[in-house]
N, C-alpha and C. Protein backbone atom coordinates (compact mmCIF):
# COMPACT_ATOMS: atom_id res chain seq x y z
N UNK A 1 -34.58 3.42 6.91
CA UNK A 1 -33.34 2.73 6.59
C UNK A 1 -32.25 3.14 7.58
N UNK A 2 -31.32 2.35 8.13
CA UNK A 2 -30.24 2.23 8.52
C UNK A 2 -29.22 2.82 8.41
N UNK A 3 -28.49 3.77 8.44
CA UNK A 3 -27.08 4.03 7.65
C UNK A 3 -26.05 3.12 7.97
N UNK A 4 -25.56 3.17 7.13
CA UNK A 4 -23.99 2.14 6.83
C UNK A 4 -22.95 3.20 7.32
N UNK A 5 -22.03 2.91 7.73
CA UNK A 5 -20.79 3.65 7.84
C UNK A 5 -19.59 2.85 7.81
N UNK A 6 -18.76 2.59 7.05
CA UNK A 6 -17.27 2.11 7.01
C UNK A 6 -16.48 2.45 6.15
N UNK A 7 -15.16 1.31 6.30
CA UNK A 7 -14.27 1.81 5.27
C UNK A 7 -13.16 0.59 5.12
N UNK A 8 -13.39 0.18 3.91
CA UNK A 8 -12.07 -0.99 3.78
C UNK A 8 -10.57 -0.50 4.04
N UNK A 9 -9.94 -1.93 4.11
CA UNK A 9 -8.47 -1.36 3.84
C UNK A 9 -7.84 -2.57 3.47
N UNK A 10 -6.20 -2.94 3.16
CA UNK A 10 -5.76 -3.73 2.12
C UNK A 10 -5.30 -4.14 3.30
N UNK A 11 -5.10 -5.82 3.45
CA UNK A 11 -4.21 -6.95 4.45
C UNK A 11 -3.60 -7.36 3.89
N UNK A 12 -2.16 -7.40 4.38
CA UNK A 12 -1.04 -7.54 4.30
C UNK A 12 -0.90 -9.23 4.58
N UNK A 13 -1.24 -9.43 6.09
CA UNK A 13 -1.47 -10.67 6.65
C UNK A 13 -2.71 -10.38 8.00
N UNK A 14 -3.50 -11.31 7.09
CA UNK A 14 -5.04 -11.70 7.97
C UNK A 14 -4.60 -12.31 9.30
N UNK A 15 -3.24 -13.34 9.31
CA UNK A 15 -3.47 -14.09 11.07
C UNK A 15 -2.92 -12.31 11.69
N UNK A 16 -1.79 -11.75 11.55
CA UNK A 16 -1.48 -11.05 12.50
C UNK A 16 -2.76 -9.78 12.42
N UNK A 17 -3.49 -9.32 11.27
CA UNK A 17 -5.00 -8.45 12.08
C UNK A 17 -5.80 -9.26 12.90
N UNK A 18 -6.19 -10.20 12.73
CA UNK A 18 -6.84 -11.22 13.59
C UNK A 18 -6.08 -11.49 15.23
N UNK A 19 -4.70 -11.17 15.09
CA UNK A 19 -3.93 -11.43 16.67
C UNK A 19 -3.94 -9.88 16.73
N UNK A 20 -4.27 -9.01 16.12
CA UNK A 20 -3.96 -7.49 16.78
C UNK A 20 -5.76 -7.05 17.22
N UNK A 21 -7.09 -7.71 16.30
CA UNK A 21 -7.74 -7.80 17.23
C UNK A 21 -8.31 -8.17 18.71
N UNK A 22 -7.37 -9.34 18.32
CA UNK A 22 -8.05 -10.29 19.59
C UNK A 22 -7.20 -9.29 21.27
N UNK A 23 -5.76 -8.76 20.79
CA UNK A 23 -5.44 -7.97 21.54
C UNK A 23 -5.82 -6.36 22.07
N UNK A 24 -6.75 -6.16 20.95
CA UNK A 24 -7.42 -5.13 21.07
C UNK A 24 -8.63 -5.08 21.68
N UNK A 25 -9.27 -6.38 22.46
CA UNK A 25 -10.70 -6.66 23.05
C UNK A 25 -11.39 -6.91 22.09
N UNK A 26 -11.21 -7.49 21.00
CA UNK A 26 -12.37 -7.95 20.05
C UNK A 26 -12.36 -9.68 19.93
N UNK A 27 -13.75 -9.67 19.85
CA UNK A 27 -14.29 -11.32 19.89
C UNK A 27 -14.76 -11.67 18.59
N UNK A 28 -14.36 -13.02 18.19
CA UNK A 28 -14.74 -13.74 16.94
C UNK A 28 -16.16 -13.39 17.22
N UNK A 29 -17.44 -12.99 15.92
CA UNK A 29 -18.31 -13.11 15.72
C UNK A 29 -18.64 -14.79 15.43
N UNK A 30 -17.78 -14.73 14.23
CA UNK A 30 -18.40 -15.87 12.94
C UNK A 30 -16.70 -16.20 12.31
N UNK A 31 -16.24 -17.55 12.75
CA UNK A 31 -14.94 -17.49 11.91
C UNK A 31 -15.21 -17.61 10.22
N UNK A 32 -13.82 -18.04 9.66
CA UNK A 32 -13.68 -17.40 7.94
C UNK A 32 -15.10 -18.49 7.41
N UNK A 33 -15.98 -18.19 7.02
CA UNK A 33 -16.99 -18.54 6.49
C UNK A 33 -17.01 -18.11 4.74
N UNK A 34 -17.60 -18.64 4.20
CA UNK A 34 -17.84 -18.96 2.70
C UNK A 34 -19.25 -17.79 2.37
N UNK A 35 -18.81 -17.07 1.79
CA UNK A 35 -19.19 -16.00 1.36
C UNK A 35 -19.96 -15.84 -0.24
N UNK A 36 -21.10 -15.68 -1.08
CA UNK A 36 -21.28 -15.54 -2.18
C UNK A 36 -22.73 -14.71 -2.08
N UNK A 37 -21.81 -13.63 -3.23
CA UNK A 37 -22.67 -12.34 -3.05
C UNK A 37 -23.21 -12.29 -4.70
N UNK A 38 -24.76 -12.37 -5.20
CA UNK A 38 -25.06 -11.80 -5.85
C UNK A 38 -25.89 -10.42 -6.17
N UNK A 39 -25.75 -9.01 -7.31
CA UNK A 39 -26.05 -8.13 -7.04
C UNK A 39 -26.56 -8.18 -8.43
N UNK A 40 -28.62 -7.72 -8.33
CA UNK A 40 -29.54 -7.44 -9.76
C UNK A 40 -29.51 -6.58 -9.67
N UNK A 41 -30.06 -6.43 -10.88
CA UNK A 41 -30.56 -4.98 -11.26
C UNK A 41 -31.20 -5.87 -12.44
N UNK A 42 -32.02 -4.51 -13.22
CA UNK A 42 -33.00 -4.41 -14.28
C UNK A 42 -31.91 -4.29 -16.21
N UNK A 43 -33.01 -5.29 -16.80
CA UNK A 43 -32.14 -4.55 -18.05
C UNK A 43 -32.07 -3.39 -18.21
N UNK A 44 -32.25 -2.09 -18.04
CA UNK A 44 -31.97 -1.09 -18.33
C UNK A 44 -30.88 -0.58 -17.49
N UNK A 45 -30.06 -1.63 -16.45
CA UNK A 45 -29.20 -1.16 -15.56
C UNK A 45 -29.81 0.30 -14.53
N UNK A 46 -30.66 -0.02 -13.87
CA UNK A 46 -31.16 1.32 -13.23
C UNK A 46 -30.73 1.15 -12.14
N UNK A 47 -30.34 0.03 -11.61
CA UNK A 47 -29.93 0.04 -9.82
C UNK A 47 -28.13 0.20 -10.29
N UNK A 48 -27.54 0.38 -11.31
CA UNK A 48 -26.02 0.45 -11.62
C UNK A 48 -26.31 1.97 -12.05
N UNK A 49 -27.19 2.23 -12.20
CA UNK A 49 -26.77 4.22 -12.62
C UNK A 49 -27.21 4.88 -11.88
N UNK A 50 -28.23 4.03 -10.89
CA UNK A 50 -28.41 5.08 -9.83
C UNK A 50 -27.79 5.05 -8.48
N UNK A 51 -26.51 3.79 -8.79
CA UNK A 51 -25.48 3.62 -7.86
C UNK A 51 -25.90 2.53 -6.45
N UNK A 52 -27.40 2.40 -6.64
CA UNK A 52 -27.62 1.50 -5.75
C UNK A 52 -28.06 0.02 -6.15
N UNK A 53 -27.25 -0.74 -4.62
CA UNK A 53 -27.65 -2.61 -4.82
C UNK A 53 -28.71 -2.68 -4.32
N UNK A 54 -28.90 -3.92 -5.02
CA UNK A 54 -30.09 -4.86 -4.51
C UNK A 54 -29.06 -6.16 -4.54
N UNK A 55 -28.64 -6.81 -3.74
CA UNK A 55 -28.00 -7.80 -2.96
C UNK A 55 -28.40 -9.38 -2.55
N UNK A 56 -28.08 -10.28 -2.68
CA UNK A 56 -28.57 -11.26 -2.16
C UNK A 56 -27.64 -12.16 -2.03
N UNK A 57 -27.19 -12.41 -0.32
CA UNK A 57 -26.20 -13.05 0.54
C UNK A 57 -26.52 -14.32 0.68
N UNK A 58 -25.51 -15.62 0.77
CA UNK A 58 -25.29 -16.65 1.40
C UNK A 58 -24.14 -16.54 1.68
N UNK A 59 -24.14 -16.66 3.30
CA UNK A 59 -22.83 -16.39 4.43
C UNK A 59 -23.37 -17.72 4.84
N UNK A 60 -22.95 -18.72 4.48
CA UNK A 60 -22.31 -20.08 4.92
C UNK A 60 -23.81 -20.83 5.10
N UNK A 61 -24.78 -20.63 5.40
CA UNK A 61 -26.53 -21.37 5.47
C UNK A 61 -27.14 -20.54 5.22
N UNK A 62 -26.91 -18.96 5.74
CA UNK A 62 -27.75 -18.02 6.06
C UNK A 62 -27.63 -17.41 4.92
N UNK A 63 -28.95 -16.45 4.72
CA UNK A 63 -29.23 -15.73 3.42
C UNK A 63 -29.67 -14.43 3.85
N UNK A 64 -29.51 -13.50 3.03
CA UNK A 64 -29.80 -11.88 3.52
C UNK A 64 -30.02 -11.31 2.43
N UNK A 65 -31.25 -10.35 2.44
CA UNK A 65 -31.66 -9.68 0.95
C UNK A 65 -30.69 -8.04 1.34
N UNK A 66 -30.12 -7.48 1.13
CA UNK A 66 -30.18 -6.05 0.91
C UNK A 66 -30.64 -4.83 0.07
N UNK A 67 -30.75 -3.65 -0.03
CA UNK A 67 -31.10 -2.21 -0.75
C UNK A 67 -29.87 -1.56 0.14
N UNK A 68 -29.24 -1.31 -0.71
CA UNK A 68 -28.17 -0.28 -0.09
C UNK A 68 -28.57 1.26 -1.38
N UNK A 69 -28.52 2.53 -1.29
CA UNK A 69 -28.65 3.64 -1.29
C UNK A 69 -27.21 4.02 -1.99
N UNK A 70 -27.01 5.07 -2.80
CA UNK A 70 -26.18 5.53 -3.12
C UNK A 70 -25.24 6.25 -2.22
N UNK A 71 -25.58 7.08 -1.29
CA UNK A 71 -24.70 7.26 -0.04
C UNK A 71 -23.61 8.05 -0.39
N UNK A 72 -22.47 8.28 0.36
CA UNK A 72 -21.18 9.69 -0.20
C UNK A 72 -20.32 8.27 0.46
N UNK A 73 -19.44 9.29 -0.34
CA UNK A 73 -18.05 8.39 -0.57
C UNK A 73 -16.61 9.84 -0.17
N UNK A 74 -16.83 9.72 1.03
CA UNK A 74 -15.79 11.06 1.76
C UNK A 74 -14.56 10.41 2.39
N UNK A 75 -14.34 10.74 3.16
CA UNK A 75 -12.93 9.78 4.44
C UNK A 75 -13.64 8.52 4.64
N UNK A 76 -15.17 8.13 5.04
CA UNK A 76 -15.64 7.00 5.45
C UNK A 76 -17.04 7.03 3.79
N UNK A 77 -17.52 5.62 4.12
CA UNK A 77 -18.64 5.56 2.99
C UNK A 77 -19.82 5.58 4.24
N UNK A 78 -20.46 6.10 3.26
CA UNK A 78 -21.84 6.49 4.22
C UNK A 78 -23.10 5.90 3.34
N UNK A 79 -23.67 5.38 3.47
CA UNK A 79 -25.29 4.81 2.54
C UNK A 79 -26.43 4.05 3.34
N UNK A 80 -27.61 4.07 3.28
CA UNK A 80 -28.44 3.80 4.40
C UNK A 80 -29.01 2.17 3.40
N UNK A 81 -28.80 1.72 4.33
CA UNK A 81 -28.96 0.64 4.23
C UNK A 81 -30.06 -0.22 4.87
N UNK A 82 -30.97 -1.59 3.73
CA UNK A 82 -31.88 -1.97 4.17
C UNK A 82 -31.74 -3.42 4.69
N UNK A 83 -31.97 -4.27 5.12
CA UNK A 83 -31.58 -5.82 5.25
C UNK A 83 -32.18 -6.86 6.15
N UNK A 84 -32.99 -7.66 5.74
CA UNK A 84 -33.43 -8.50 5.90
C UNK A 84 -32.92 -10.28 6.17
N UNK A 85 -33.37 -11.06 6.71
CA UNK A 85 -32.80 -12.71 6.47
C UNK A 85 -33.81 -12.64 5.61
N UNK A 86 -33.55 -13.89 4.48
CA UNK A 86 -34.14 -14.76 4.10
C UNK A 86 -34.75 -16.16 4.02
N UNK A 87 -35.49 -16.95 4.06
CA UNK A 87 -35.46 -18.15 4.65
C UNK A 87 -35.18 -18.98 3.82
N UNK A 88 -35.06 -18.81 1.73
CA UNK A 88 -34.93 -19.78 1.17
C UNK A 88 -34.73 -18.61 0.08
N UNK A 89 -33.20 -19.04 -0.61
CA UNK A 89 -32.45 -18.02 -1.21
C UNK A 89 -32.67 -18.14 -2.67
N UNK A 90 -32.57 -19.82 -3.02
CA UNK A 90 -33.54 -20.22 -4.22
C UNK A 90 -34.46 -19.52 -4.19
N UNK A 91 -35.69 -19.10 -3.40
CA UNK A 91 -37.36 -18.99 -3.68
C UNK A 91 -36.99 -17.19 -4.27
N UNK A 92 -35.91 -16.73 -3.26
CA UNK A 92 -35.79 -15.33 -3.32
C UNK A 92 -35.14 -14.75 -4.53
N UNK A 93 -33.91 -15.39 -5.09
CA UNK A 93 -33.75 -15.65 -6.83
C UNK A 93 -35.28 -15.51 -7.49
N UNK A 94 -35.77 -16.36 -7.50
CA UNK A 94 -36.93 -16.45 -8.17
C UNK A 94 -37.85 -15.38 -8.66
N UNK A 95 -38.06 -14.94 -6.87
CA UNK A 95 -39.15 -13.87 -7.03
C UNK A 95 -38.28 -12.96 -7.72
N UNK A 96 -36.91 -11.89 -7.78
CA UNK A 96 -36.28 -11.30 -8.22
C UNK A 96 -36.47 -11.59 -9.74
N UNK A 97 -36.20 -12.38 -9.81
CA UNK A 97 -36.11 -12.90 -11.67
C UNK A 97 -37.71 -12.43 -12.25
N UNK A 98 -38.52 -12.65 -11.71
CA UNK A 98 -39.88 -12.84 -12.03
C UNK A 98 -40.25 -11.40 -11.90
N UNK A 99 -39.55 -10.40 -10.86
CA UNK A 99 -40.09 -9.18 -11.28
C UNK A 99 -39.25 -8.43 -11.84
N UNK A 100 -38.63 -9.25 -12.92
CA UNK A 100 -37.88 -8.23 -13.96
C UNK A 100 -36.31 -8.34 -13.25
N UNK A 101 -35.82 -8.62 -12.52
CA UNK A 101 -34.17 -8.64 -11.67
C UNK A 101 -33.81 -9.63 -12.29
N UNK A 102 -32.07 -9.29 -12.89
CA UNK A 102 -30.99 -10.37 -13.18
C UNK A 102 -29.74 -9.94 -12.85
N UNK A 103 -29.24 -11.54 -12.26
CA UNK A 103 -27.52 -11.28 -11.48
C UNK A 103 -26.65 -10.46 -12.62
N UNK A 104 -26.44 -9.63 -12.20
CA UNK A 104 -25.54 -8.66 -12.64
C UNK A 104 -23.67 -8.44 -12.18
N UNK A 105 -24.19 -9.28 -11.18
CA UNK A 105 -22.31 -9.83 -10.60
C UNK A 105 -22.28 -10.25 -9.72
N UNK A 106 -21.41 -11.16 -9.40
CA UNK A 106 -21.30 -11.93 -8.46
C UNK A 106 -19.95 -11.89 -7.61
N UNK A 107 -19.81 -11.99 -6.63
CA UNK A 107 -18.43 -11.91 -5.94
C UNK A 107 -18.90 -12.87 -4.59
N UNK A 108 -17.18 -13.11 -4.33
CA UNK A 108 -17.27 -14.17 -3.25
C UNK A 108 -16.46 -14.33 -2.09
N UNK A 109 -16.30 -14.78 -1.10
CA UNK A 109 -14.97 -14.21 -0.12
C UNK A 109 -15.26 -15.08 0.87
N UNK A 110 -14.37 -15.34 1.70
CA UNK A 110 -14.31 -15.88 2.93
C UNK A 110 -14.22 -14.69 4.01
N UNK A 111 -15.17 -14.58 4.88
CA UNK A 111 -15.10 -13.45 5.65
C UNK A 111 -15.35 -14.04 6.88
N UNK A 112 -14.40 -13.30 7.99
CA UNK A 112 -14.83 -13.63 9.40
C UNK A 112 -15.11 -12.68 10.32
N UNK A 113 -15.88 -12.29 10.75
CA UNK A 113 -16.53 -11.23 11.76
C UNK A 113 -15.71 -11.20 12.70
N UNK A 114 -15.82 -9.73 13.58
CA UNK A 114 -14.55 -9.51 14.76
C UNK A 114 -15.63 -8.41 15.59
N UNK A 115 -16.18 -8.37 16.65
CA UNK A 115 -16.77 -6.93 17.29
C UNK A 115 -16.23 -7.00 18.47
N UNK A 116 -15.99 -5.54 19.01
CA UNK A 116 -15.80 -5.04 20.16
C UNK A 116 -16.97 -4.72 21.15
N UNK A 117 -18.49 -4.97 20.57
CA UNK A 117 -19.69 -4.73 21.20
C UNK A 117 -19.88 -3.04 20.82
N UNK A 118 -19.32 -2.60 19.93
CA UNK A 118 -19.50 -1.21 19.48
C UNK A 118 -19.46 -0.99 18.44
N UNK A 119 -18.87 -1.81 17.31
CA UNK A 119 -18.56 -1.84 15.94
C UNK A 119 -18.04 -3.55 15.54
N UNK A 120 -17.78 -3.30 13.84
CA UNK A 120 -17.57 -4.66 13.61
C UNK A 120 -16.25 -4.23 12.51
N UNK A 121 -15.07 -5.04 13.00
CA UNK A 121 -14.65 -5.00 11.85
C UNK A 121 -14.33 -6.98 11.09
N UNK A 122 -14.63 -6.79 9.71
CA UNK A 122 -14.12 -8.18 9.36
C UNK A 122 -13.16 -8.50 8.01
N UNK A 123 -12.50 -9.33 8.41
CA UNK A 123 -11.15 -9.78 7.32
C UNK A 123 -11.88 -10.63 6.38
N UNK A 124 -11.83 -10.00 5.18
CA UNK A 124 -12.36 -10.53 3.73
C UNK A 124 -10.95 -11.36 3.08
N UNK A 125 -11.56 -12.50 2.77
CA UNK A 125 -9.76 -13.15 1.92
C UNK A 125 -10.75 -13.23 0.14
N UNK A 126 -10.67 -12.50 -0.35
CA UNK A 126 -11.25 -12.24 -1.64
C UNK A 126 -10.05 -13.06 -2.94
N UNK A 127 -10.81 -13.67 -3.70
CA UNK A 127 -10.15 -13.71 -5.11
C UNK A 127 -9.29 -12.62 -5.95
N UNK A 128 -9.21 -11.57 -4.82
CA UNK A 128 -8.34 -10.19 -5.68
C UNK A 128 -7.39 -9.87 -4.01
N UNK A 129 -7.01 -10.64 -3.34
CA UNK A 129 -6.57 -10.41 -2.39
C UNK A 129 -7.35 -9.88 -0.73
N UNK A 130 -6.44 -9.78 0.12
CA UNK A 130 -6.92 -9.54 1.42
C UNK A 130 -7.21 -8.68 1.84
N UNK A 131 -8.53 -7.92 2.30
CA UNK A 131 -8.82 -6.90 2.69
C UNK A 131 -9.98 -6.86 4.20
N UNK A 132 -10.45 -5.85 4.94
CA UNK A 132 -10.93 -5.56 5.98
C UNK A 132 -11.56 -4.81 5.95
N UNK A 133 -13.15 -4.50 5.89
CA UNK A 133 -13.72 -3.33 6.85
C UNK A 133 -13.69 -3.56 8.06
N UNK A 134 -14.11 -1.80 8.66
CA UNK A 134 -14.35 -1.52 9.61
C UNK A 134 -15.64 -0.89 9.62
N UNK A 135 -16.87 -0.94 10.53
CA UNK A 135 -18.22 -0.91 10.51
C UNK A 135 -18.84 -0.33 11.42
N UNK A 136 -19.06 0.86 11.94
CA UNK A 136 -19.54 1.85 13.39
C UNK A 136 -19.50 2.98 13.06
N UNK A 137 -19.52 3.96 14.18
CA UNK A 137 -19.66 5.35 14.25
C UNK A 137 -18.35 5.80 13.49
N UNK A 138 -18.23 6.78 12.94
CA UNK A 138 -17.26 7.25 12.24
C UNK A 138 -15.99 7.37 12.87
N UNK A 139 -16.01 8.35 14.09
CA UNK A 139 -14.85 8.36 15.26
C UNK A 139 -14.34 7.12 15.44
N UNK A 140 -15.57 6.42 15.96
CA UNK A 140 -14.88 4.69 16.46
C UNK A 140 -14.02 4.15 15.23
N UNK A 141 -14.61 4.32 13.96
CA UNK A 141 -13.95 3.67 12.87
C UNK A 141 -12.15 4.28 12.79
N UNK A 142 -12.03 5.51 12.75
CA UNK A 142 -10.31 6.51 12.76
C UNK A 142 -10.01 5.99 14.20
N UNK A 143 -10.81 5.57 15.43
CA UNK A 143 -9.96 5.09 16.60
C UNK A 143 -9.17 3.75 16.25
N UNK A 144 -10.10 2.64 16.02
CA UNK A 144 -9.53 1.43 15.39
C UNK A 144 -8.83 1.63 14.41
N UNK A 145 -8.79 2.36 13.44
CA UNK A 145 -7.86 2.10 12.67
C UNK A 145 -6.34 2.82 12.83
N UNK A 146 -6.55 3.82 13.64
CA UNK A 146 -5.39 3.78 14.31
C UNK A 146 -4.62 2.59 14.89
N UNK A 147 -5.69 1.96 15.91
CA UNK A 147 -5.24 1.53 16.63
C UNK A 147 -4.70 0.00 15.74
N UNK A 148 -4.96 0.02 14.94
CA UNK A 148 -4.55 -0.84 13.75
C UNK A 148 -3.28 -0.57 12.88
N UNK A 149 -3.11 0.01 13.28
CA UNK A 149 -2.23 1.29 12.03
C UNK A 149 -2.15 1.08 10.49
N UNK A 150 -3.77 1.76 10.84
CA UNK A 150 -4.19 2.02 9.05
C UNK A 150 -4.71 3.42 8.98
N UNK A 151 -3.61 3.89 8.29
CA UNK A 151 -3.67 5.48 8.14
C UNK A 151 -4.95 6.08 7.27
N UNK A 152 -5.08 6.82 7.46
CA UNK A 152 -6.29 7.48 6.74
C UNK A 152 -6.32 7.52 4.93
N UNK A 153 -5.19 7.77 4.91
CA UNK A 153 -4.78 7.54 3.39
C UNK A 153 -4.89 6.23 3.06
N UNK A 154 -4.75 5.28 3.73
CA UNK A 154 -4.94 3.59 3.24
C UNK A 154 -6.74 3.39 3.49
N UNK A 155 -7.69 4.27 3.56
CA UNK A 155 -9.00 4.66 3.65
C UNK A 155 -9.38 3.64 2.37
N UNK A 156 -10.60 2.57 1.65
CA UNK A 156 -10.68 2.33 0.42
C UNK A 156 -12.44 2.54 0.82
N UNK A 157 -13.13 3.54 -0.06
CA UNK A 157 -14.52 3.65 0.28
C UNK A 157 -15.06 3.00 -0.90
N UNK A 158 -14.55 2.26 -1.49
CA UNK A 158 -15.12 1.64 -3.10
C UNK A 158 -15.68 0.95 -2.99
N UNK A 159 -16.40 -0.07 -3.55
CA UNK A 159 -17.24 -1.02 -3.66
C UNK A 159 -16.42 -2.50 -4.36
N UNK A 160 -16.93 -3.67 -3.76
CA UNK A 160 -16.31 -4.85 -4.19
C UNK A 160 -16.27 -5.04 -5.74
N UNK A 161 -17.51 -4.37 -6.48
CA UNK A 161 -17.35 -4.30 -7.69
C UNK A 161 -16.42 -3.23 -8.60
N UNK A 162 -16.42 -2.00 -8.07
CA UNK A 162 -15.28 -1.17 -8.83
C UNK A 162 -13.92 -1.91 -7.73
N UNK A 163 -13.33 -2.49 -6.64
CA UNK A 163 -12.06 -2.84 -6.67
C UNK A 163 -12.18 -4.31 -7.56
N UNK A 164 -13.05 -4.87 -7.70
CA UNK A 164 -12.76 -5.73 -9.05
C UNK A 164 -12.50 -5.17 -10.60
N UNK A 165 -12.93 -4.28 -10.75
CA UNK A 165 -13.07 -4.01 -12.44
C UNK A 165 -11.88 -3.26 -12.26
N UNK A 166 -10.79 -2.96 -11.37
CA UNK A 166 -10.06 -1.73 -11.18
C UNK A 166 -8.91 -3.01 -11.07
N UNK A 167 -8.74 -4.16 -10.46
CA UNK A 167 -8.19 -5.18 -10.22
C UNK A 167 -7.93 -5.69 -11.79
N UNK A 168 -9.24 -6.25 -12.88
CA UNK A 168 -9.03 -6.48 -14.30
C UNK A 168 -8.41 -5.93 -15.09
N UNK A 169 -8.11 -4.57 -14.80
CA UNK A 169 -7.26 -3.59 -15.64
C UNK A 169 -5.83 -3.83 -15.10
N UNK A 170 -5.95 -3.37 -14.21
CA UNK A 170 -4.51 -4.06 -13.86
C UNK A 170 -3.92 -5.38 -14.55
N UNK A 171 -4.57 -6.55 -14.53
CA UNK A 171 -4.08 -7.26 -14.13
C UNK A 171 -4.02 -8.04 -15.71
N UNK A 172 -5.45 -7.47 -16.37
CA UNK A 172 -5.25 -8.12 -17.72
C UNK A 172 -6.28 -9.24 -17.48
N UNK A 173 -6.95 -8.92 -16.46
CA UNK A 173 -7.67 -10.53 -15.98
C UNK A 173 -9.09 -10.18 -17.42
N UNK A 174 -9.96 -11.36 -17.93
CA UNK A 174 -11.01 -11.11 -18.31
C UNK A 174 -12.11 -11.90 -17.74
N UNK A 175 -11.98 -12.09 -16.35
CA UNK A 175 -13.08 -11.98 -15.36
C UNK A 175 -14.43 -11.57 -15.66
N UNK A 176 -15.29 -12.22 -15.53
CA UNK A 176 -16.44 -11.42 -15.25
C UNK A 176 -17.24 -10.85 -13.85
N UNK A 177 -16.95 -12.45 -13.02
CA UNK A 177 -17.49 -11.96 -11.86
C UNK A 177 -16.17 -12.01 -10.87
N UNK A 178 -16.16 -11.79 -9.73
CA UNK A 178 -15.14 -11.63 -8.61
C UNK A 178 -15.43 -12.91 -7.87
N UNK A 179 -14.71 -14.18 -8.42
CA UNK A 179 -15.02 -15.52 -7.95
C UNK A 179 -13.39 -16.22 -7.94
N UNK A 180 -13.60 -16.97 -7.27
CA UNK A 180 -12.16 -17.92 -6.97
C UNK A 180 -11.83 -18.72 -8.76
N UNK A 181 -12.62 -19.03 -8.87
CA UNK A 181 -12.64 -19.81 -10.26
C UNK A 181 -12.09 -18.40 -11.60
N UNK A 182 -13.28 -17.75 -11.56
CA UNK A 182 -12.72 -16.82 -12.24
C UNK A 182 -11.45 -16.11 -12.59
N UNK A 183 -11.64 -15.66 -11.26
CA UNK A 183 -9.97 -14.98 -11.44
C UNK A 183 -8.61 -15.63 -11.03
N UNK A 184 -9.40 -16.64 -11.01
CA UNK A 184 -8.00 -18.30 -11.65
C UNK A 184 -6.97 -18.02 -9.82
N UNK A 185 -7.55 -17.83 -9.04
CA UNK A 185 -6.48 -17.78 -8.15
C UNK A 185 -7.60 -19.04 -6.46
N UNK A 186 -6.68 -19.62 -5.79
CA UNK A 186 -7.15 -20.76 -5.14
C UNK A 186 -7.80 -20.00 -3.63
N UNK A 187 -8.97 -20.35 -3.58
CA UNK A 187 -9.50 -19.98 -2.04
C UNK A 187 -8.88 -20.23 -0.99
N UNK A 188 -8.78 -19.25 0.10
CA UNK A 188 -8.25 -20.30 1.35
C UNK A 188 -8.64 -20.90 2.22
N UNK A 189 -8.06 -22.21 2.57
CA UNK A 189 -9.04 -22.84 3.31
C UNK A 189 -9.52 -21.81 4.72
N UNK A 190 -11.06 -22.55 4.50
CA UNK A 190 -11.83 -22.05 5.80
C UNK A 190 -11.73 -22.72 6.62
């Protein structure tokens, strides 16, 4: 497996990170694309207590299975990570369902990719507001975000699902999943 290394942070305004990348030598990957993430687990919740996903992406045609690892949660998140394409996301539901896996949450976002050919960072426009990882070697990640000026303390190593359930309390929302519909607020156009 892979390790993961990043670290979100909260956007203020997506065009001006997007004009402080492009000034920083970073190239559009993939502009704001349509994002929907579902994450199983087992009735007994065993992939939620043992802290790890099992994942299954549609980023705009494309489909991606993941296993992400429980991993540390320090200055950066660290978890080794597994990931695959898929060729047919229906068939891959399926097989999941059939060996015992059910969607356990769903979240959704418009995300657009940004790399420097060394790391990736990308602007998430989420149903709970605007946010960004950053995705590389650890150093590289505190260089950019300097060079961003996102202080170490504005660091968020959480997961899309605890800043949702952490978002419901706040907010009074009774959400279930982290969806545009759900949490009653309007997508932006892609």
């Amino acid at each position: 497996m892979a390790a993961e290394t990043e670290i979100k942070f909260r956007v203020d305004d997506a065009a001006a990170l997007e004009r402080k990348l492009r000034e920083l030598g970073f190239h559009m990957e993939t502009p704001s694309t349509h994002e929907v993430n579902t994450l199983y687990d087992l009735p007994t919740g065993e992939m939620r207590r043992k802290a790890e996903v099992l994942r299954l992406r549609r980023y705009g045609e494309t489909w991606k299975i993941t296993h992400k690892t429980r991993g540390s949660e320090e200055r950066h998140k660290v978890r080794a990570e597994s990931e695959t394409a898929v060729k047919d996301g229906v068939q891959m539901d399926a097989i999941l369902r059939a060996l015992g896996y059910a969607p356990a949450f769903v979240y959704e976002k418009f995300r657009a990719e940004w790399s420097d050919g060394r790391g990736e960072v990308v602007v998430d426009r989420t149903p709970i507001g605007d946010l960004a990882e950053i995705e590389g070697a650890a150093a590289w990640i505190d260089e950019i975000a300097g060079k961003l000026g996102v202080a170490e303390s504005a660091y968020i190593t959480k997961s899309y699902a605890l800043l949702f359930t952490e978002w419901c309390v706040q907010t009074g929302s009774p959400a279930r999943n982290m969806t545009f519909d759900e949490c009653g607020t309007k997508p932006p156009i892609a």
